[in-house]
PDB file of N, CA and C in Angstrom:
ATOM      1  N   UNK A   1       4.145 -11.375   9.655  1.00  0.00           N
ATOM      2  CA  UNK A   1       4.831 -10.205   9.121  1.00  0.00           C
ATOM      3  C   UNK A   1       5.297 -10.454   7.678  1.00  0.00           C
ATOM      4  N   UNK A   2       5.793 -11.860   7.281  1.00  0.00           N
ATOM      5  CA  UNK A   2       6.431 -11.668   6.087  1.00  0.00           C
ATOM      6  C   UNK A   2       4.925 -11.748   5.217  1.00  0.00           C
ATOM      7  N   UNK A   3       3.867 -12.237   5.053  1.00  0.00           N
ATOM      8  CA  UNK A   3       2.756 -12.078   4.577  1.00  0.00           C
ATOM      9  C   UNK A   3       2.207 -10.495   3.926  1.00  0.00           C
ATOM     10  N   UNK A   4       2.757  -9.919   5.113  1.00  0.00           N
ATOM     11  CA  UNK A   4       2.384  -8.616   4.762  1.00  0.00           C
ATOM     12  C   UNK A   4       3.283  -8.129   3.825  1.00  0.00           C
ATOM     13  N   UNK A   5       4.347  -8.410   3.858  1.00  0.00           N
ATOM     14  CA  UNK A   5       5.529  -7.934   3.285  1.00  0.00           C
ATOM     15  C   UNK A   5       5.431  -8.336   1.347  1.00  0.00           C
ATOM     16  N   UNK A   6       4.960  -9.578   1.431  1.00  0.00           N
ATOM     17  CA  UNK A   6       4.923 -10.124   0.190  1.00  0.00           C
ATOM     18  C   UNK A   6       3.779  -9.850  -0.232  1.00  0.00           C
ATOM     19  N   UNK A   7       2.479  -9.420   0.301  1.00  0.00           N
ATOM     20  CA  UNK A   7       1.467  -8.890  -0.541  1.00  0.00           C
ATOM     21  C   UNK A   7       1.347  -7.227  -1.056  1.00  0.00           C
ATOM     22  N   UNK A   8       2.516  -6.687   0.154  1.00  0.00           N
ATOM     23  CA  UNK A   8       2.971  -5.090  -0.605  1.00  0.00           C
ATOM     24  C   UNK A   8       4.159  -5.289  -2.092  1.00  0.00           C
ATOM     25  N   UNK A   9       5.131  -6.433  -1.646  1.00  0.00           N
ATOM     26  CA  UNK A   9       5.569  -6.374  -2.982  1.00  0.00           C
ATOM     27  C   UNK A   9       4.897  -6.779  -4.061  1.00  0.00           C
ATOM     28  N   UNK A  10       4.594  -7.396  -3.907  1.00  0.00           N
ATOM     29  CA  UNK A  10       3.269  -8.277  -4.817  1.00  0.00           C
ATOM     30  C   UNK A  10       2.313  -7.527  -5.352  1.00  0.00           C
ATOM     31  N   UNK A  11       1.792  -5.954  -5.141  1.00  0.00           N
ATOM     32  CA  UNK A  11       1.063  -4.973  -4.993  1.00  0.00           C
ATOM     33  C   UNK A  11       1.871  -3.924  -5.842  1.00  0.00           C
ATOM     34  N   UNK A  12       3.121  -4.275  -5.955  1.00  0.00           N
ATOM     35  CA  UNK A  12       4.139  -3.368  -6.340  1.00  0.00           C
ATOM     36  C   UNK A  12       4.219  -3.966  -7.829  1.00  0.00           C
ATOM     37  N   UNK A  13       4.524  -4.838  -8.084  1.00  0.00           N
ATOM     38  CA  UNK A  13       5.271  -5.341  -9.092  1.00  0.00           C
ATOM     39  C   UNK A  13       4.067  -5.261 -10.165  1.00  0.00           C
ATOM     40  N   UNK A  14       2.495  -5.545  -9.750  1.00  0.00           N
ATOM     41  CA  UNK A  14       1.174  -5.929 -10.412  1.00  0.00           C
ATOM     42  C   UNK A  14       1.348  -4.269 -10.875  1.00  0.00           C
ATOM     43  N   UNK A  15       1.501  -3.638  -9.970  1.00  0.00           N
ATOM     44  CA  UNK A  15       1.187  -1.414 -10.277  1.00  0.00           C
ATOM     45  C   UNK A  15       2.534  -1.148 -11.451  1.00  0.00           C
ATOM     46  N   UNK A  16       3.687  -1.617 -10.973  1.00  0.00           N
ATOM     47  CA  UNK A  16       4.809  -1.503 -12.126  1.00  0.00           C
ATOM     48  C   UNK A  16       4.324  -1.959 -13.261  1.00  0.00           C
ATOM     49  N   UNK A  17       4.328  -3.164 -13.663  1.00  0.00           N
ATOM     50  CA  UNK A  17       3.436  -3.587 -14.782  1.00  0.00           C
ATOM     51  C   UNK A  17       2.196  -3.003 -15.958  1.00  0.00           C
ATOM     52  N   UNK A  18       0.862  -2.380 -14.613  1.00  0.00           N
ATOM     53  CA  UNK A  18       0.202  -1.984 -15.021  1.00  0.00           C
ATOM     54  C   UNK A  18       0.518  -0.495 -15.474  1.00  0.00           C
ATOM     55  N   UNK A  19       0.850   0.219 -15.050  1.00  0.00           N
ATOM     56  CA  UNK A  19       1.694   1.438 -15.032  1.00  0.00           C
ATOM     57  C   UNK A  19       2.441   1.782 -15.808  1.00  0.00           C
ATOM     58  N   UNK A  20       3.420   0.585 -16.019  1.00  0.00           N
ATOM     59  CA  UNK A  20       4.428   0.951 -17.198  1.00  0.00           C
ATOM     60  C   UNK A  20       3.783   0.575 -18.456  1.00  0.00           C
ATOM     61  N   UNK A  21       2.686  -0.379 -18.708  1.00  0.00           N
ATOM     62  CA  UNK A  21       2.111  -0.886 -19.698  1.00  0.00           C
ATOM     63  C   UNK A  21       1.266   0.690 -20.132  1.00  0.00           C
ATOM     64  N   UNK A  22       0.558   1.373 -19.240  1.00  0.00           N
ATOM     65  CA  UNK A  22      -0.348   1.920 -19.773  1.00  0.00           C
ATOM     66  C   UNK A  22       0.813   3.880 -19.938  1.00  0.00           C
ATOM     67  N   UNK A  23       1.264   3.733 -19.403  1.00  0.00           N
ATOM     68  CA  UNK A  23       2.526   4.945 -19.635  1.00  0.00           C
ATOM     69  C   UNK A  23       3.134   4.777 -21.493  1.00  0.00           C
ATOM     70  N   UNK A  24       3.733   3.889 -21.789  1.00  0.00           N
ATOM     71  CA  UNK A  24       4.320   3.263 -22.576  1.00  0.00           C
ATOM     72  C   UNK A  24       3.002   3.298 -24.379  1.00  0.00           C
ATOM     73  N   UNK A  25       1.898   2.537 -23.748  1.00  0.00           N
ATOM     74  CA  UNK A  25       0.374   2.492 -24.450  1.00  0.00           C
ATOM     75  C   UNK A  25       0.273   4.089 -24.805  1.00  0.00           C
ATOM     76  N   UNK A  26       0.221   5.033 -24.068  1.00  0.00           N
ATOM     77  CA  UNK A  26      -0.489   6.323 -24.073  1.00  0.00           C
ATOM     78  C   UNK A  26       0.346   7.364 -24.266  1.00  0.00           C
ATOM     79  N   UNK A  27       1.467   7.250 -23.917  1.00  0.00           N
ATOM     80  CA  UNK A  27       2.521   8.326 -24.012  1.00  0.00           C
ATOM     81  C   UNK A  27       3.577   8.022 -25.075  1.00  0.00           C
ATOM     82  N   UNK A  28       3.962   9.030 -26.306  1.00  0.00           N
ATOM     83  CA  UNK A  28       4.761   8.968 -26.882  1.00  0.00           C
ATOM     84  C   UNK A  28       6.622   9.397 -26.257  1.00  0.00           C
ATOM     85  N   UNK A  29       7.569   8.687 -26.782  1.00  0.00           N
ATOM     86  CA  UNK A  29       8.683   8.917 -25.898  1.00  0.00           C
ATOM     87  C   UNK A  29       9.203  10.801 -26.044  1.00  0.00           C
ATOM     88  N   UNK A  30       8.361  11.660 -27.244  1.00  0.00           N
ATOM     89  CA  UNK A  30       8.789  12.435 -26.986  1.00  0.00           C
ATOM     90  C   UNK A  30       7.994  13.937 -25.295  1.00  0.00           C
ATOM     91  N   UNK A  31       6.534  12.838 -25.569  1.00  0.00           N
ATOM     92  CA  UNK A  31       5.608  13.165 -24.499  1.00  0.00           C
ATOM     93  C   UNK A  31       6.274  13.230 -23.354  1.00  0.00           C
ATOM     94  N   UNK A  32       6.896  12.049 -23.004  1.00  0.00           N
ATOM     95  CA  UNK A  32       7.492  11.425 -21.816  1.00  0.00           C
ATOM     96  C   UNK A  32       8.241  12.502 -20.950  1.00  0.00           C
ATOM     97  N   UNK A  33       8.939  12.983 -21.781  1.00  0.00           N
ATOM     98  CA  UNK A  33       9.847  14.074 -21.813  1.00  0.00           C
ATOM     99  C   UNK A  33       9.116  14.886 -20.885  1.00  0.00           C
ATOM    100  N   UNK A  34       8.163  15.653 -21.409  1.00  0.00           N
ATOM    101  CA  UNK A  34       7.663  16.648 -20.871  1.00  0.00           C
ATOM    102  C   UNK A  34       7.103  15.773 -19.178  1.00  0.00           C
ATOM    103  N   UNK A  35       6.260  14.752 -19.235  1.00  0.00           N
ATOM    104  CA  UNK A  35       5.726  14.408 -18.175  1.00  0.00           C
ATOM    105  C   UNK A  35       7.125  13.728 -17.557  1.00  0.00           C
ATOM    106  N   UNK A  36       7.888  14.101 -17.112  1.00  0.00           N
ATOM    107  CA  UNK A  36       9.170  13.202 -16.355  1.00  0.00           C
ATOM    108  C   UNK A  36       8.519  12.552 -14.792  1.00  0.00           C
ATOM    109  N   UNK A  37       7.265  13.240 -14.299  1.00  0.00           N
ATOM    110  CA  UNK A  37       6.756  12.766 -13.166  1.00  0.00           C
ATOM    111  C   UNK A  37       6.669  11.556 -13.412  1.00  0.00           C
ATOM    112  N   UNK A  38       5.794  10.900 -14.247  1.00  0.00           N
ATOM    113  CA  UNK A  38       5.254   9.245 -14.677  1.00  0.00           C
ATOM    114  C   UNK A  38       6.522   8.913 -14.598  1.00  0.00           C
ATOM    115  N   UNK A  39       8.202   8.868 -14.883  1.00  0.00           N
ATOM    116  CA  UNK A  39       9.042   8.319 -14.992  1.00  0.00           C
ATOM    117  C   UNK A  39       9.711   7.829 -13.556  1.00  0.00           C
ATOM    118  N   UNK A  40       9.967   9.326 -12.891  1.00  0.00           N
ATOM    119  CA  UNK A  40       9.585   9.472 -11.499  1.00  0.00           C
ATOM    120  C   UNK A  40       9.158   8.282 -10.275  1.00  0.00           C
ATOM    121  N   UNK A  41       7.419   8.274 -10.456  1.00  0.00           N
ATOM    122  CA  UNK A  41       7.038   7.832 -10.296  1.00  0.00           C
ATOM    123  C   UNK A  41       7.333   5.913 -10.521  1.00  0.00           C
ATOM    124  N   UNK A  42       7.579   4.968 -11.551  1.00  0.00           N
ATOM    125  CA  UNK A  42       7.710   4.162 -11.602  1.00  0.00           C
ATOM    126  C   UNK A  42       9.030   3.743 -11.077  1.00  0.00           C
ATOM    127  N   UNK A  43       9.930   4.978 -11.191  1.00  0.00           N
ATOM    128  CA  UNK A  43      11.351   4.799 -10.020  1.00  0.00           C
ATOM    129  C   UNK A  43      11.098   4.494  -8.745  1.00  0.00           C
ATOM    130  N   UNK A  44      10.396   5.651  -8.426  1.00  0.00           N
ATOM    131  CA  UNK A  44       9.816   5.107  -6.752  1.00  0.00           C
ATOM    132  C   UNK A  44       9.631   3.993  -6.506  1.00  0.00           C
ATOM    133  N   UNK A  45       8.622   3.319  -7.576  1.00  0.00           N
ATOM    134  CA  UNK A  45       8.107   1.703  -7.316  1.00  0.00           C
ATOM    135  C   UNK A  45       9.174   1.426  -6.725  1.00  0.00           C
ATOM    136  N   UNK A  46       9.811   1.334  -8.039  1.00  0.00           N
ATOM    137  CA  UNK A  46      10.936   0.042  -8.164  1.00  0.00           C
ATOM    138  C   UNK A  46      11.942  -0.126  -7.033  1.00  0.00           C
ATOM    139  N   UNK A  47      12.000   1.525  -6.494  1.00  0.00           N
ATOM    140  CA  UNK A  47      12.737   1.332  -4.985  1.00  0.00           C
ATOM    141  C   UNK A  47      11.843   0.739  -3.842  1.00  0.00           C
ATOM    142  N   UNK A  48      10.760   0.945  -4.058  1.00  0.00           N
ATOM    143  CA  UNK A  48      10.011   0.462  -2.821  1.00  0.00           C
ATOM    144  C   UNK A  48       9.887  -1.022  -2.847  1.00  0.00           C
ATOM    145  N   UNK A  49       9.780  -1.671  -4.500  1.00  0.00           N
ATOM    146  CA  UNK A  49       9.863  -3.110  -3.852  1.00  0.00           C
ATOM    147  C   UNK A  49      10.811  -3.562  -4.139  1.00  0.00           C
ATOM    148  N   UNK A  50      12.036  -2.728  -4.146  1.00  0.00           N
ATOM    149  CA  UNK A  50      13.422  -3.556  -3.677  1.00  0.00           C
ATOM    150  C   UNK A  50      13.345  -3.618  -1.990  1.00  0.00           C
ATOM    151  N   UNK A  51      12.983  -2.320  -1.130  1.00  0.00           N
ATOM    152  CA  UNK A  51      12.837  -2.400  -0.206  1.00  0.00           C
ATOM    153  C   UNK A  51      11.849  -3.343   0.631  1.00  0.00           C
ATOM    154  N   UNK A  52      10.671  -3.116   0.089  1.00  0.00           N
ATOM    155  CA  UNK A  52      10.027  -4.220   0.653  1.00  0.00           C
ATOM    156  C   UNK A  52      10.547  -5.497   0.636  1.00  0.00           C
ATOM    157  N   UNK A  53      10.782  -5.723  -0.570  1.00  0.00           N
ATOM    158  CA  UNK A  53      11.335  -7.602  -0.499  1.00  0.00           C
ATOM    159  C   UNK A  53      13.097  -7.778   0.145  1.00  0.00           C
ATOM    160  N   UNK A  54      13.746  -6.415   0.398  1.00  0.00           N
ATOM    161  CA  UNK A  54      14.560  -6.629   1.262  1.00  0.00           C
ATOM    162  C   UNK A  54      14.479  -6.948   2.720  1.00  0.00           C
ATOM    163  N   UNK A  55      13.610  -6.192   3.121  1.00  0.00           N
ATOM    164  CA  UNK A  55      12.750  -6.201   4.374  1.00  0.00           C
ATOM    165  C   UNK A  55      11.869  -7.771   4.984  1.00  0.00           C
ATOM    166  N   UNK A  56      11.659  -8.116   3.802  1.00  0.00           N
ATOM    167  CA  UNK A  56      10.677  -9.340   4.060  1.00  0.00           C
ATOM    168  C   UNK A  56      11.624 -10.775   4.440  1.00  0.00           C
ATOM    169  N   UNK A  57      12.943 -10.418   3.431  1.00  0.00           N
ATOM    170  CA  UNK A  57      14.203 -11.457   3.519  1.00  0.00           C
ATOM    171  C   UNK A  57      14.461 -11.521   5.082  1.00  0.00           C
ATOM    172  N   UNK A  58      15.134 -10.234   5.191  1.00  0.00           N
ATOM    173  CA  UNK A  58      15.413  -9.770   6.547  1.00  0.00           C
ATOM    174  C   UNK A  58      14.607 -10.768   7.771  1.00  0.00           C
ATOM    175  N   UNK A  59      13.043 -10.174   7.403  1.00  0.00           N
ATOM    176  CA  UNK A  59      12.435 -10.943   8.730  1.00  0.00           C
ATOM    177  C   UNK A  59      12.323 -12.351   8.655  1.00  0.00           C
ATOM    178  N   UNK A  60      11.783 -12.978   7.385  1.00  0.00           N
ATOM    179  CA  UNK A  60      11.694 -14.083   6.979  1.00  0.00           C
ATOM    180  C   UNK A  60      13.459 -14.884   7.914  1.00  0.00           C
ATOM    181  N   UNK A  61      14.478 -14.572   7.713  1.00  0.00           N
ATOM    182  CA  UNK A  61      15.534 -15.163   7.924  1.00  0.00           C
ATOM    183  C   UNK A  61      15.719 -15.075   9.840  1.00  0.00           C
ATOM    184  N   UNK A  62      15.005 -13.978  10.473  1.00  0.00           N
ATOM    185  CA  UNK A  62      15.060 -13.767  11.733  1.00  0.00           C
ATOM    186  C   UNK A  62      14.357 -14.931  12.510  1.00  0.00           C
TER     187      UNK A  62
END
């Protein structure tokens, strides 16, 4: 289980990266504005792999 856990965060952090690199690359900050989804979006990540790697602690420690 924790395997799984660490290759979704691990999956997460590589997409944050790539994501914010190419958001950042392509979009000007007044662009941004208008697209607030892409911003959105990299929020989500960032909650999901807090969650995931909370989750993974969790079992890992069980």
């Amino acid at each position: 289980m924790d395997i799984l856990f660490f290759s979704a965060v691990l999956f997460f952090v590589v997409w944050q990266g790539a994501f914010g690199l190419f958001i950042s690359w392509r979009y000007t900050p007044k662009e941004l504005k208008k697209l607030s989804y892409l911003i959105h979006a990299q929020l989500f990540t960032g909650i999901m792999m807090g969650v995931f790697a909370y989750l993974g602690h969790v079992f890992i420690d069980n």
